[in-house]
PDB file of N, CA and C in Angstrom:
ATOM      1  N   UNK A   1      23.389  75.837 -33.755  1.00  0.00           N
ATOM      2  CA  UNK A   1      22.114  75.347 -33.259  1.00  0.00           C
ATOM      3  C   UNK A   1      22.006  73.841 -33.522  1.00  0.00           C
ATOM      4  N   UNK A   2      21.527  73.060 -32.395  1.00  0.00           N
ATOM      5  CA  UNK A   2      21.612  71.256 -32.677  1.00  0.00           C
ATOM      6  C   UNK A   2      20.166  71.354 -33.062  1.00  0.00           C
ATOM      7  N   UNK A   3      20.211  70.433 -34.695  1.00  0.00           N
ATOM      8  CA  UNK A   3      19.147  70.313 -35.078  1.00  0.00           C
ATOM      9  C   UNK A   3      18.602  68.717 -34.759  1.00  0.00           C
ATOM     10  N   UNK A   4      17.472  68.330 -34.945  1.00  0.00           N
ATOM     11  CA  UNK A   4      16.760  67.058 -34.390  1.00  0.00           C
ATOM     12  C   UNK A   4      17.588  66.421 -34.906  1.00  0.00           C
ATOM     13  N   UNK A   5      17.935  66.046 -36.409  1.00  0.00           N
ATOM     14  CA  UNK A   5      19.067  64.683 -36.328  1.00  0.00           C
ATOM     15  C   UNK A   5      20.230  64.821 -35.708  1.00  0.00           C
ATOM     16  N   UNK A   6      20.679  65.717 -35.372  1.00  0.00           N
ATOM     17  CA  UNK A   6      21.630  66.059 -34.112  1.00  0.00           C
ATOM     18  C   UNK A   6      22.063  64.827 -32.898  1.00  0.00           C
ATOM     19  N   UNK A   7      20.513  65.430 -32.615  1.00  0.00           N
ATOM     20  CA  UNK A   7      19.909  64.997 -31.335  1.00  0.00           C
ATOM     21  C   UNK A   7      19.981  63.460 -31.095  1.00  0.00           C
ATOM     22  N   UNK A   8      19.200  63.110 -32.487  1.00  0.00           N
ATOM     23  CA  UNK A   8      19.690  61.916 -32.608  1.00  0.00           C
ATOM     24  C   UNK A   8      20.490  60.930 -32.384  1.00  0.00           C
ATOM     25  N   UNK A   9      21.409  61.937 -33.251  1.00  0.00           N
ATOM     26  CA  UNK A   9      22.907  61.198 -33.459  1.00  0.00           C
ATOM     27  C   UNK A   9      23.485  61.160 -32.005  1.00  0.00           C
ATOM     28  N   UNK A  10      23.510  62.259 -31.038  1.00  0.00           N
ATOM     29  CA  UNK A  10      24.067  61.998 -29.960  1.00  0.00           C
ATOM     30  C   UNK A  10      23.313  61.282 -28.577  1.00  0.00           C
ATOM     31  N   UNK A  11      22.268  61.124 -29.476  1.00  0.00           N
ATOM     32  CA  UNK A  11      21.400  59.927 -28.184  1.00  0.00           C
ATOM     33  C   UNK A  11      21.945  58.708 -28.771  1.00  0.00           C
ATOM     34  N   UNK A  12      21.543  58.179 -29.888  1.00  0.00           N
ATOM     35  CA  UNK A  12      22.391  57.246 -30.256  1.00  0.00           C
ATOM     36  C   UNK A  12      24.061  56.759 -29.770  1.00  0.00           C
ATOM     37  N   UNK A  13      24.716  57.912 -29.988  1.00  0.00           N
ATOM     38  CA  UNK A  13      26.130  57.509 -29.424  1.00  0.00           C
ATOM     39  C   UNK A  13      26.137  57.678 -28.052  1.00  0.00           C
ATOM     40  N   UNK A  14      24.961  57.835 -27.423  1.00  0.00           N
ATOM     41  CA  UNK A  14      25.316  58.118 -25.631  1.00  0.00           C
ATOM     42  C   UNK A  14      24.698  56.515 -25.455  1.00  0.00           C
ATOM     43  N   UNK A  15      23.839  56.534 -26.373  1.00  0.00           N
ATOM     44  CA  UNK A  15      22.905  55.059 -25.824  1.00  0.00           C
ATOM     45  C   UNK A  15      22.085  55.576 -25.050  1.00  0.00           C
ATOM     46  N   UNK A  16      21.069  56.260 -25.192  1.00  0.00           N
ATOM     47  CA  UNK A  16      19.959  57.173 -24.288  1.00  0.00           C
ATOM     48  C   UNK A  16      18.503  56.601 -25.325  1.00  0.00           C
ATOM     49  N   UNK A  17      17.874  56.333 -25.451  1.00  0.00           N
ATOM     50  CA  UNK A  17      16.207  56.605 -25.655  1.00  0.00           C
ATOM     51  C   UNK A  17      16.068  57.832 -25.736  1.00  0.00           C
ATOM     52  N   UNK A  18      15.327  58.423 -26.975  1.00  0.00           N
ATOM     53  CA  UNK A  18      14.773  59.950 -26.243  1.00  0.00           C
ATOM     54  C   UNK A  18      13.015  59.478 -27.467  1.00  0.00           C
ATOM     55  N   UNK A  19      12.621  60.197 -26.997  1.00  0.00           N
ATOM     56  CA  UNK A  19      11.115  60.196 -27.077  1.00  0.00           C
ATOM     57  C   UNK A  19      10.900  61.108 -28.196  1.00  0.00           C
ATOM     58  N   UNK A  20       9.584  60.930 -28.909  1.00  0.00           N
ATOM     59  CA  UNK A  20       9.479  62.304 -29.433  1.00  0.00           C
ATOM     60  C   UNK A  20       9.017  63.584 -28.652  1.00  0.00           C
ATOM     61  N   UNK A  21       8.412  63.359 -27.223  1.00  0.00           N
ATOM     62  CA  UNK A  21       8.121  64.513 -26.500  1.00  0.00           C
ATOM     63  C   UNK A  21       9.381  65.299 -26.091  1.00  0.00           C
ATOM     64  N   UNK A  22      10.518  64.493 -25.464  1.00  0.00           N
ATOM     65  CA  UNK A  22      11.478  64.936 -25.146  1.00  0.00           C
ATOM     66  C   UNK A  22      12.441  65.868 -26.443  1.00  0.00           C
ATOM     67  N   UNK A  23      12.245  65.401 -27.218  1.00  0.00           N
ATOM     68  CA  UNK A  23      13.493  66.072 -28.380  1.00  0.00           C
ATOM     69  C   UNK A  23      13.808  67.771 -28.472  1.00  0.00           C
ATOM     70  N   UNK A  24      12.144  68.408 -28.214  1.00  0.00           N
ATOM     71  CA  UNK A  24      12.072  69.574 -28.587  1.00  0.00           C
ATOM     72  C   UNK A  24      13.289  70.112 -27.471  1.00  0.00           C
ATOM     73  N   UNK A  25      12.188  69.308 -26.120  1.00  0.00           N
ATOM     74  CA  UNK A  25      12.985  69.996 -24.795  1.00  0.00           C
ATOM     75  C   UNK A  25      14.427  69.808 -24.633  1.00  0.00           C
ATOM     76  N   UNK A  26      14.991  68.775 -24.975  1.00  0.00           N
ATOM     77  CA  UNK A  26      16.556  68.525 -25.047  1.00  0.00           C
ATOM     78  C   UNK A  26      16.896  69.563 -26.311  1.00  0.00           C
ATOM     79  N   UNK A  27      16.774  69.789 -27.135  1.00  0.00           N
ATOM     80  CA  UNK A  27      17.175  70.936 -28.407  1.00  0.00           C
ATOM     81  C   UNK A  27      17.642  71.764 -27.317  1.00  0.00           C
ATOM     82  N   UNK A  28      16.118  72.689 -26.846  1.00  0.00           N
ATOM     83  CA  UNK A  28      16.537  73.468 -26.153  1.00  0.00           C
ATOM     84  C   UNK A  28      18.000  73.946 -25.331  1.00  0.00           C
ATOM     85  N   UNK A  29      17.565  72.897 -24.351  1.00  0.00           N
ATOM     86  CA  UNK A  29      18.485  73.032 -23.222  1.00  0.00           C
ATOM     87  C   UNK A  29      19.807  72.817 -24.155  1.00  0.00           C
ATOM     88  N   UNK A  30      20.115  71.983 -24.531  1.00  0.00           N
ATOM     89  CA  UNK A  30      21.289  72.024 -25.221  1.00  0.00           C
ATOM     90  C   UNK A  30      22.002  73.029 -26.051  1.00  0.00           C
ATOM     91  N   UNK A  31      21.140  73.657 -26.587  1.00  0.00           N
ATOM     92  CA  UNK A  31      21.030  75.204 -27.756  1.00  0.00           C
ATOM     93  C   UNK A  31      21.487  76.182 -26.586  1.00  0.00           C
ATOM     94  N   UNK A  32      20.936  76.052 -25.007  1.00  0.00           N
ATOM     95  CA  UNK A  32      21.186  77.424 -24.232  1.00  0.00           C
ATOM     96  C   UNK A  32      23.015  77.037 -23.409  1.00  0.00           C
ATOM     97  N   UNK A  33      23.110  75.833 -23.885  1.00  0.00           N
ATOM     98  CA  UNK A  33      24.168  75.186 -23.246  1.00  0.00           C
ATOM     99  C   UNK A  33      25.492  75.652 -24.453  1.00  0.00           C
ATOM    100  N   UNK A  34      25.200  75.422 -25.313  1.00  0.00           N
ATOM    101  CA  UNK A  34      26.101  76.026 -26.400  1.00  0.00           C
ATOM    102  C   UNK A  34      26.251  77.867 -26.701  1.00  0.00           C
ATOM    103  N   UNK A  35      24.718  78.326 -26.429  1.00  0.00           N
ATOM    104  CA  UNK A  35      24.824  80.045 -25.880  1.00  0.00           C
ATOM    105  C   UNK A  35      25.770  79.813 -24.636  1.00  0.00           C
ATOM    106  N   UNK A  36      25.854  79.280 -24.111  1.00  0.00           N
ATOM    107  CA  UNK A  36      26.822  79.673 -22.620  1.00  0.00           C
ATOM    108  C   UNK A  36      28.347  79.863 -23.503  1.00  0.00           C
ATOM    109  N   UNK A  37      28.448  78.525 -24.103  1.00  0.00           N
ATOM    110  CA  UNK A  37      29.710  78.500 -24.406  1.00  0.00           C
ATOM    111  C   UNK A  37      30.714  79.357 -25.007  1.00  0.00           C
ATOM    112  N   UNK A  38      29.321  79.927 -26.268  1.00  0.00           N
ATOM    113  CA  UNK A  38      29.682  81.037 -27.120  1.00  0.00           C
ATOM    114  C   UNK A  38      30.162  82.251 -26.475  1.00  0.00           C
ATOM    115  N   UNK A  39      29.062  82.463 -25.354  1.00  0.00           N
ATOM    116  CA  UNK A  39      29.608  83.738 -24.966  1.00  0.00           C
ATOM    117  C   UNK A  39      31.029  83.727 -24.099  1.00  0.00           C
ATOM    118  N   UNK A  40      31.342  81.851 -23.748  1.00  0.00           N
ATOM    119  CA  UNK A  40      33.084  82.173 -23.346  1.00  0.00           C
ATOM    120  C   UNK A  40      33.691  82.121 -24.415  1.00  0.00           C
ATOM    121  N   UNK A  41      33.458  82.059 -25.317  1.00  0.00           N
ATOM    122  CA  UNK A  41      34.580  82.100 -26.245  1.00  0.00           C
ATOM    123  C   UNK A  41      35.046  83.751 -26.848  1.00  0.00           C
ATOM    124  N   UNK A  42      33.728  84.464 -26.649  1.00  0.00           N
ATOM    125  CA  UNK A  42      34.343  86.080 -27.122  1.00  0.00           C
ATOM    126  C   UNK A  42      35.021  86.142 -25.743  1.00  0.00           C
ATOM    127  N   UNK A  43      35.470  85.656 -25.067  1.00  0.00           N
ATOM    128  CA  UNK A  43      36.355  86.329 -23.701  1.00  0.00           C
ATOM    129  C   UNK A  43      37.936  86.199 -24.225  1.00  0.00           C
ATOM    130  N   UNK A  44      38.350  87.854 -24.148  1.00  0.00           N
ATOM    131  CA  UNK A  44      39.505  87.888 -24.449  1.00  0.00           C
ATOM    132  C   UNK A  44      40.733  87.053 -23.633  1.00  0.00           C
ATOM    133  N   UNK A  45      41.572  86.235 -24.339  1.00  0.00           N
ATOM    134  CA  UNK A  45      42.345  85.430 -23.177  1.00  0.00           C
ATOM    135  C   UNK A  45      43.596  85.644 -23.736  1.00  0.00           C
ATOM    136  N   UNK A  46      44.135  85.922 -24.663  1.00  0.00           N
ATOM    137  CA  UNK A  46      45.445  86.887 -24.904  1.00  0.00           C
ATOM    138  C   UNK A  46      46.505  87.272 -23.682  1.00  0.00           C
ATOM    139  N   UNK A  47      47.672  86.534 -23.980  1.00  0.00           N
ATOM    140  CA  UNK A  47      48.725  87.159 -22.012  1.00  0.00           C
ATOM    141  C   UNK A  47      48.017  86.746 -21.151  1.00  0.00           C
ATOM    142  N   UNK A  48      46.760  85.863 -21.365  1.00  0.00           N
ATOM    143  CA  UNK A  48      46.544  85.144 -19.813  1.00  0.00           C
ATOM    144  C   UNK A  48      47.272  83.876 -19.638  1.00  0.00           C
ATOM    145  N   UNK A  49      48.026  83.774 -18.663  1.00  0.00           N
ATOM    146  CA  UNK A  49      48.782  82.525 -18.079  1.00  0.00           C
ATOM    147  C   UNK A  49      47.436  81.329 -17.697  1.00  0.00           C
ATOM    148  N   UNK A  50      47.543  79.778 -18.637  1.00  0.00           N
ATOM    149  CA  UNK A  50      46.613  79.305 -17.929  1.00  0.00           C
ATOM    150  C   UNK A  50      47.308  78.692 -17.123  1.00  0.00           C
ATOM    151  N   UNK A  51      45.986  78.010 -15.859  1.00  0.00           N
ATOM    152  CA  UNK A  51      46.123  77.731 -14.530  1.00  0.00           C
ATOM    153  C   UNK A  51      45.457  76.377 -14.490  1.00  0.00           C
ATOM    154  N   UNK A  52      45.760  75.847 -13.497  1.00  0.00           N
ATOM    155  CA  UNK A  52      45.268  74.165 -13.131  1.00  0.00           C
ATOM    156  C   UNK A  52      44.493  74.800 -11.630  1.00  0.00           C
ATOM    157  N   UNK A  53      44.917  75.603 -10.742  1.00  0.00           N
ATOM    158  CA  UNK A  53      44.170  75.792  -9.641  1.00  0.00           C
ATOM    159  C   UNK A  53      43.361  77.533  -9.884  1.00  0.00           C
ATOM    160  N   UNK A  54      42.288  77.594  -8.935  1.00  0.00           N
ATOM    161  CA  UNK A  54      42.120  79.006  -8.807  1.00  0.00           C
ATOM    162  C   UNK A  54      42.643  79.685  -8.063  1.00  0.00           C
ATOM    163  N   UNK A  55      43.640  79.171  -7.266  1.00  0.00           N
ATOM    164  CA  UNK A  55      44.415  80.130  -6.263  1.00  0.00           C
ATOM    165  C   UNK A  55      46.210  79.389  -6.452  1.00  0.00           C
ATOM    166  N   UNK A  56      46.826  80.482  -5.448  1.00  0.00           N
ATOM    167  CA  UNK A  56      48.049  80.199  -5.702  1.00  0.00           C
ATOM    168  C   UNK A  56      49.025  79.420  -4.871  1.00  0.00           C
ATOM    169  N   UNK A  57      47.758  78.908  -3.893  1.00  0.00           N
ATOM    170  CA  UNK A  57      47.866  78.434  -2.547  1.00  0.00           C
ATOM    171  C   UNK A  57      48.528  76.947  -3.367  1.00  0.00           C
ATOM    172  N   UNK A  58      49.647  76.275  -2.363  1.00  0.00           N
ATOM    173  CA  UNK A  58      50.690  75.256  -2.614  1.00  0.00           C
ATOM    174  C   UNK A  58      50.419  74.174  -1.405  1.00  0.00           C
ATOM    175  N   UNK A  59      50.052  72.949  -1.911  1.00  0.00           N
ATOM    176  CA  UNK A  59      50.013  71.903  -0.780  1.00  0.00           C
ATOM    177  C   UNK A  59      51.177  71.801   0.136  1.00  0.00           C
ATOM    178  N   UNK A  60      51.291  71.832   0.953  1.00  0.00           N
ATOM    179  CA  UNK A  60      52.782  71.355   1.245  1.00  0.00           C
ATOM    180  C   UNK A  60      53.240  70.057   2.256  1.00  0.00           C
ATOM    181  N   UNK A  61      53.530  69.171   2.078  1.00  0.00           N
ATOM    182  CA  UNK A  61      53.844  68.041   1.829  1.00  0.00           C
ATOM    183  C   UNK A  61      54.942  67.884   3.186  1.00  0.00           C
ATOM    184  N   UNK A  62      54.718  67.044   4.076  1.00  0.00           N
ATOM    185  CA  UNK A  62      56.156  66.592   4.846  1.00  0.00           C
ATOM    186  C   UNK A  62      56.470  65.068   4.363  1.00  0.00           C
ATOM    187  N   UNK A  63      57.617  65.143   5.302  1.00  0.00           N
ATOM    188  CA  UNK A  63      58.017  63.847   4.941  1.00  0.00           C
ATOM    189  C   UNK A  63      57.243  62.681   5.811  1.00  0.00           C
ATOM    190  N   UNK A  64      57.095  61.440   5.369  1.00  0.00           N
ATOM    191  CA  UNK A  64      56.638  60.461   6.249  1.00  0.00           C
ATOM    192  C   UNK A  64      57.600  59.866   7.184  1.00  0.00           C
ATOM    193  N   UNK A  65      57.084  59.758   8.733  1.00  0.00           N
ATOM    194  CA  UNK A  65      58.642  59.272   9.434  1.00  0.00           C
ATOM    195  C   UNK A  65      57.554  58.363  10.277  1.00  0.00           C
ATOM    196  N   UNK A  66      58.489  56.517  10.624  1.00  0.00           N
ATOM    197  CA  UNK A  66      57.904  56.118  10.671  1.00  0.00           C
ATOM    198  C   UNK A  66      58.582  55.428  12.199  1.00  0.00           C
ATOM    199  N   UNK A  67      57.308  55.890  13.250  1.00  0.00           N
ATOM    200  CA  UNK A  67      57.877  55.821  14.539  1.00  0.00           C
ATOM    201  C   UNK A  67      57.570  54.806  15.117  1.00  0.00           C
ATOM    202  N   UNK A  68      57.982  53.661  15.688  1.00  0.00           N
ATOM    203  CA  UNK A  68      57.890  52.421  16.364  1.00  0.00           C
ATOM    204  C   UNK A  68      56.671  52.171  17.761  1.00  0.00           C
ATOM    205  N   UNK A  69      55.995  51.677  17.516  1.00  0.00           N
ATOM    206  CA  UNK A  69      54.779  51.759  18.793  1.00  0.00           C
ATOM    207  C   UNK A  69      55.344  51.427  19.947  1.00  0.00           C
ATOM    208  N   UNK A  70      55.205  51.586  21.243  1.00  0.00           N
ATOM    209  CA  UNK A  70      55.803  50.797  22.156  1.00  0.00           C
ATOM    210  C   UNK A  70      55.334  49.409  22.449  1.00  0.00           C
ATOM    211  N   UNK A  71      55.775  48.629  23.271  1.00  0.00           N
ATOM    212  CA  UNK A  71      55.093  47.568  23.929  1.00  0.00           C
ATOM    213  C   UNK A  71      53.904  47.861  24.408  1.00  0.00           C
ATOM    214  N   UNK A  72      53.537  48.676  25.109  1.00  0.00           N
ATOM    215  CA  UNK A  72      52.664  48.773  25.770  1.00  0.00           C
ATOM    216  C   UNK A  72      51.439  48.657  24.955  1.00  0.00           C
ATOM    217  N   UNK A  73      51.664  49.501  24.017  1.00  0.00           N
ATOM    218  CA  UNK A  73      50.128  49.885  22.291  1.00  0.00           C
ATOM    219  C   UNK A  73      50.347  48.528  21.878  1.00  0.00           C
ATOM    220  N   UNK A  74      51.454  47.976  21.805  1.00  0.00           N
ATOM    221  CA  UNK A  74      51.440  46.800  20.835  1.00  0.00           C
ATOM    222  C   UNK A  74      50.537  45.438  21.407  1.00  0.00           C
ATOM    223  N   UNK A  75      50.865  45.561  22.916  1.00  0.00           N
ATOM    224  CA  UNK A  75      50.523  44.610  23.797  1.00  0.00           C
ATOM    225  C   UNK A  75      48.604  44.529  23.823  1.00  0.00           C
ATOM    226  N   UNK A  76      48.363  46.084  23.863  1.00  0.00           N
ATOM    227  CA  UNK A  76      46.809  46.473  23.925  1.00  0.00           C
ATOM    228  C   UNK A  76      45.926  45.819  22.543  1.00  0.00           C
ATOM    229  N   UNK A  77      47.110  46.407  21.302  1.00  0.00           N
ATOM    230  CA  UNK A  77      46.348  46.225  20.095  1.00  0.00           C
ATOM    231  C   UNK A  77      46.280  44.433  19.583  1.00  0.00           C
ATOM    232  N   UNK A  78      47.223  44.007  20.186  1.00  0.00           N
ATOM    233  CA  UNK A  78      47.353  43.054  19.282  1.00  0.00           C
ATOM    234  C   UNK A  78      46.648  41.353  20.633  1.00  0.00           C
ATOM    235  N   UNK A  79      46.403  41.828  22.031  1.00  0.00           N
ATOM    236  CA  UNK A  79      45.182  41.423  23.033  1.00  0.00           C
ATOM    237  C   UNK A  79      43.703  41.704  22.019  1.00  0.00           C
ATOM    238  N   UNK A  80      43.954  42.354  21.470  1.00  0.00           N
ATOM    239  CA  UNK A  80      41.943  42.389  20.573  1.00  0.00           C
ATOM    240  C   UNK A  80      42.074  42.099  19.476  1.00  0.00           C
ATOM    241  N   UNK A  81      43.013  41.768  19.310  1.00  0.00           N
ATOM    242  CA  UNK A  81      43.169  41.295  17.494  1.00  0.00           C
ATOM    243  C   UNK A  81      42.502  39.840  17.728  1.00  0.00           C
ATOM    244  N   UNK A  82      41.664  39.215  16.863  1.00  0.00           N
ATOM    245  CA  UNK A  82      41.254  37.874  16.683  1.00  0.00           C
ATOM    246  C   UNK A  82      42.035  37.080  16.422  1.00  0.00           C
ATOM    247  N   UNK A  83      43.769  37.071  15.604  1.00  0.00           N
ATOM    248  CA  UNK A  83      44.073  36.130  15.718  1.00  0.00           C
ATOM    249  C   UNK A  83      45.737  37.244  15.036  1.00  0.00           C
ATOM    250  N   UNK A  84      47.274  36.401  15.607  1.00  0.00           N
ATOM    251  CA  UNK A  84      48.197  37.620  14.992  1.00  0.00           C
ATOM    252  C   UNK A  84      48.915  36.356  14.410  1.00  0.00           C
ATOM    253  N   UNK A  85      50.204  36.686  13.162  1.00  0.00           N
ATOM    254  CA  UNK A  85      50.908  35.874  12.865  1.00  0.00           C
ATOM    255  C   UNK A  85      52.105  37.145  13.055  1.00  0.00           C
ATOM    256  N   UNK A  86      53.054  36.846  13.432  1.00  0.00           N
ATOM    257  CA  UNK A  86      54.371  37.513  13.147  1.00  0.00           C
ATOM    258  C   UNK A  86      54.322  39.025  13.430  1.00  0.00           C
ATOM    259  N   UNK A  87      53.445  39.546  14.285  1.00  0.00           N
ATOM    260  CA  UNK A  87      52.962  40.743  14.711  1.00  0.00           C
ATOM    261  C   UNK A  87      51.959  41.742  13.379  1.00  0.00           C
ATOM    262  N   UNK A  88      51.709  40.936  12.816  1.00  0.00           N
ATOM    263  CA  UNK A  88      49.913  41.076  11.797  1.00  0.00           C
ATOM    264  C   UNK A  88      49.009  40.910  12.461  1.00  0.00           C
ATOM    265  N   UNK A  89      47.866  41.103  12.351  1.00  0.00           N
ATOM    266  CA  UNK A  89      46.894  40.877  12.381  1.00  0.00           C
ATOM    267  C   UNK A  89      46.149  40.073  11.110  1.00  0.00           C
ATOM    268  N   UNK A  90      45.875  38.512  11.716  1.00  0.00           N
ATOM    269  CA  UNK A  90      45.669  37.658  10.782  1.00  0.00           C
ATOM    270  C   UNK A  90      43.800  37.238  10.641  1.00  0.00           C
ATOM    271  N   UNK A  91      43.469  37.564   9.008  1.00  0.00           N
ATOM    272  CA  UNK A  91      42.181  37.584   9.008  1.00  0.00           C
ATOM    273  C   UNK A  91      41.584  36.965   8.185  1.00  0.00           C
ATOM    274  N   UNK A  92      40.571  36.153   7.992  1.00  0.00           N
ATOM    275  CA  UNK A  92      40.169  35.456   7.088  1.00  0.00           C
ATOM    276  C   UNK A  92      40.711  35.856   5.345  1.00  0.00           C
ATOM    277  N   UNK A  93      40.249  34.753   4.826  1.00  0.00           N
ATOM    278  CA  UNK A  93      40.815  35.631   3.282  1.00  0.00           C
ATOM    279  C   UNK A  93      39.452  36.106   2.606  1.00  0.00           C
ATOM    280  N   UNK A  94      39.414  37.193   2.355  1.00  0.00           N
ATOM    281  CA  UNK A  94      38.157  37.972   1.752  1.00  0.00           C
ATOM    282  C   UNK A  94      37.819  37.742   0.056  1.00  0.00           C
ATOM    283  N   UNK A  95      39.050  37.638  -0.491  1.00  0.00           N
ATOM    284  CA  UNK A  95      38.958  37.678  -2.241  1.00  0.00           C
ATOM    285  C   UNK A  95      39.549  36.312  -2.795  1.00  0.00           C
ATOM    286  N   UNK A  96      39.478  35.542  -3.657  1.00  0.00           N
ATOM    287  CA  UNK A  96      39.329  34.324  -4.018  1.00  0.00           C
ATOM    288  C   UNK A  96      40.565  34.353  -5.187  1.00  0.00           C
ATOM    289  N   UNK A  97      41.591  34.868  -5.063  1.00  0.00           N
ATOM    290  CA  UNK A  97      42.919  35.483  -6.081  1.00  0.00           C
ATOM    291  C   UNK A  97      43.706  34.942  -5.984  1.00  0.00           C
TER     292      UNK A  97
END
């Protein structure tokens, strides 16, 4: 059970304000937050394999292949570009680095 200097102590290390109205109500909630916990901890977990996902489902991944635009896309994209150097697209400088 978190008692008021508890409470304290972990408003303090969060850097939070708490009030004296608030204290009772944070006890609380916090007290039913630690009942949650308790009751996972009687959960038998003995021979359970732990897991990183809830399913067994596998991303699967291709390879990247990297296919050459034609003239034609190149001709379109680089007509609306504001300004190209060396087939870039050349743009103001944004960051001061």
């Amino acid at each position: 059970m978190i008692q008021n200097f508890e409470l304290y102590n972990i408003a303090l290390l969060s850097r939070i304000h708490v009030t004296e109205q608030e204290v009772s109500k944070y006890i609380t909630d916090l007290n039913k937050m630690l009942d949650s916990v308790n009751i996972l901890q009687e959960v038998n977990t003995y021979n359970i394999t732990p897991t990183t996902h809830i399913t067994s489902m596998r991303n699967i991944w291709r390879e990247d292949k990297v296919n050459p635009s034609s003239d034609k896309v190149k001709k379109v994209l680089f007509d609306n570009a504001p300004d190209i150097e060396n087939e870039f697209y050349k743009i103001t400088k944004v960051l001061n680095i």
